[in-house]
Protein backbone atom coordinates (compact mmCIF):
# COMPACT_ATOMS: atom_id res chain seq x y z
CA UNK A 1 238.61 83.81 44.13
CA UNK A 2 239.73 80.04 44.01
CA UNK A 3 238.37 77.56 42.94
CA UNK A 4 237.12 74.71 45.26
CA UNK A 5 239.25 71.29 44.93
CA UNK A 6 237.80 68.42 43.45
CA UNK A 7 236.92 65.01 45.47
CA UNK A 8 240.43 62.95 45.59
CA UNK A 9 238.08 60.39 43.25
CA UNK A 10 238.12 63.30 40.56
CA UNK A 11 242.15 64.14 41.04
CA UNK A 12 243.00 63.71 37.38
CA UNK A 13 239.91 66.45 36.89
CA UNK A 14 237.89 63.95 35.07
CA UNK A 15 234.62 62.51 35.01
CA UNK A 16 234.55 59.44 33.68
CA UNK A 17 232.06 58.49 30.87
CA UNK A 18 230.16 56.03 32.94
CA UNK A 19 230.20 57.50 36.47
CA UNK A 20 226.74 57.59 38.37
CA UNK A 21 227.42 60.90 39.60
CA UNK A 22 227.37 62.25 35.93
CA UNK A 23 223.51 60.38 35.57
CA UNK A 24 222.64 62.27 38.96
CA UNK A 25 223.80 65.45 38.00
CA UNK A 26 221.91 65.00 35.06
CA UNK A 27 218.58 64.31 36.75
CA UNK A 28 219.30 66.99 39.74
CA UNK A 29 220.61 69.47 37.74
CA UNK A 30 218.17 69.47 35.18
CA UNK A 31 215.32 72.30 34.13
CA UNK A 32 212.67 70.81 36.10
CA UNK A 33 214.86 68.80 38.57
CA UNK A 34 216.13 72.18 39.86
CA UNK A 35 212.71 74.12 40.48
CA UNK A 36 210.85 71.42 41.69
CA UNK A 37 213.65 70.75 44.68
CA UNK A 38 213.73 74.03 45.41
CA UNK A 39 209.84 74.45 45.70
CA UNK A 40 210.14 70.91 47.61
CA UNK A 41 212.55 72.76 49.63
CA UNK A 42 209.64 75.02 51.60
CA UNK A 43 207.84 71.57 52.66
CA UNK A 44 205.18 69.33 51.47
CA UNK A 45 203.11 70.10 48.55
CA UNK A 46 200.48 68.71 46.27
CA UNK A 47 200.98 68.26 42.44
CA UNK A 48 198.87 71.35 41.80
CA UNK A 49 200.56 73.35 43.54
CA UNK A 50 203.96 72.20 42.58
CA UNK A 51 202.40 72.52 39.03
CA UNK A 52 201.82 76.16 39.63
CA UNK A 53 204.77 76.72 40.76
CA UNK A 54 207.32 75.26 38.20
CA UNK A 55 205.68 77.71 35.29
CA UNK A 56 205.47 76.35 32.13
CA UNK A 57 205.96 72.31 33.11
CA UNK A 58 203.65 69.90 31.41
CA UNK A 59 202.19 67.28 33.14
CA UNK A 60 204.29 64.62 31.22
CA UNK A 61 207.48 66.30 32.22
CA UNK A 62 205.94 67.10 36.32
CA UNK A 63 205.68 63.07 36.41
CA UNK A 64 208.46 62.36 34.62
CA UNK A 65 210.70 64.57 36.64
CA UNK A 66 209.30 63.42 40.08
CA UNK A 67 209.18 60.27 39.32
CA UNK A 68 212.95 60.43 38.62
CA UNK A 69 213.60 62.38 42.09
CA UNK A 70 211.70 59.99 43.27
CA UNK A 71 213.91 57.17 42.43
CA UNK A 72 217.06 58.70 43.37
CA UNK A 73 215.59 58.55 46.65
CA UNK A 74 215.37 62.85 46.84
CA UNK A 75 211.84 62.87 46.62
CA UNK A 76 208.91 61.31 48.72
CA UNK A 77 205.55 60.75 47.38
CA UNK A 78 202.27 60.20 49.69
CA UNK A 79 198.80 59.01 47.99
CA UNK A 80 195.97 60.04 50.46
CA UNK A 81 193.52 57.53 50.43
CA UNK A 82 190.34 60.42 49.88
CA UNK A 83 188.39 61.08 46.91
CA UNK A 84 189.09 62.97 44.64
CA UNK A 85 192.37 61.40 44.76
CA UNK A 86 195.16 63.06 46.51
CA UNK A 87 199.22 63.44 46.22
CA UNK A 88 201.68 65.10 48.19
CA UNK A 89 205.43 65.41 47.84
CA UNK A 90 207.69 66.06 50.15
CA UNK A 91 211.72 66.14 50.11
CA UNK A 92 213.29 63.22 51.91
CA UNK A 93 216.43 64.06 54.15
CA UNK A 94 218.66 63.33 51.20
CA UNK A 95 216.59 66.01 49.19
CA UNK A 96 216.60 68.35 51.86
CA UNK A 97 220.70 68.22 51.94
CA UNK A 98 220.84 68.49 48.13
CA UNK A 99 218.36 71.62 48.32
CA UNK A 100 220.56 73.33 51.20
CA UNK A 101 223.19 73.39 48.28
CA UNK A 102 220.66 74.55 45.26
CA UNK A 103 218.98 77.13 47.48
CA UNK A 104 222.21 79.10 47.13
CA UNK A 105 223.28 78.57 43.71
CA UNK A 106 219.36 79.71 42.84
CA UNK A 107 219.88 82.93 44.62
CA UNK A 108 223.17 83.63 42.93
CA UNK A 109 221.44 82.98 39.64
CA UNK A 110 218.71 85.56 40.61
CA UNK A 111 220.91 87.95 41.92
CA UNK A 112 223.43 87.57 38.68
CA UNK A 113 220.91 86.93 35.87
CA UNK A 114 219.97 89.99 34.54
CA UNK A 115 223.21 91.27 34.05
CA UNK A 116 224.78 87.88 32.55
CA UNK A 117 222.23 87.62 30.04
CA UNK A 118 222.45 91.61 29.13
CA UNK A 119 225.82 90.83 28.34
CA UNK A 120 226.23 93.33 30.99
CA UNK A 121 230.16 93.79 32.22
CA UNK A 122 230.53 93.91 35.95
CA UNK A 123 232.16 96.72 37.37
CA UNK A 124 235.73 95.59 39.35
């Protein structure tokens, strides 16, 4: 299989040190940033239930990590003016073309998990 070609911007195969893409990648690409786009990814949802869904996230790190999304401009956020109060998230159109291309890579990781961390050798 071959290897897709990097962007011409990337043709020495470097990322430079201070490129935006690198601070993007980091907050897209990391633990929480993942999950949460890819639960985002089925529609709107409320902080409980994205709570619920991303197992194991504190609350810090659920604010922190939307709030980041948020700012990148991948992730809307809707107060409801009711009481109790009320939030819902939803993906903006940005986010929803950023979690067409996570959606897959997810999958593969499902699919390929178990036997990558068994140490597991596929057969050719």
């Amino acid at each position: 299989m071959r290897a897709a070609p990097l962007p011409m911007a990337f043709d020495d195969g470097v990322f430079p040190a201070g490129c935006p893409s690198r601070t993007l990648l980091d907050h897209v690409t990391s633990k929480w940033g993942v999950l949460l786009l890819i639960a985002l990814s089925e529609g709107e949802q409320r902080w409980s239930d994205l709570r619920r869904r991303a197992e194991g996230i504190s609350e810090k790190m659920l604010a922190q990590t939307l709030k980041t999304l948020e700012r990148d401009g991948l992730v809307s956020r809707k107060a409801q003016p009711v009481i109790p109060p009320r939030v819902d998230y939803s993906l903006t159109d940005r986010g929803y073309e950023l979690s067409a291309l996570l959606v897959p890579l997810a999958a593969w990781a499902f699919d390929h998990a178990e036997e990558i961390i068994s140490g597991a050798v596929p057969a050719k």
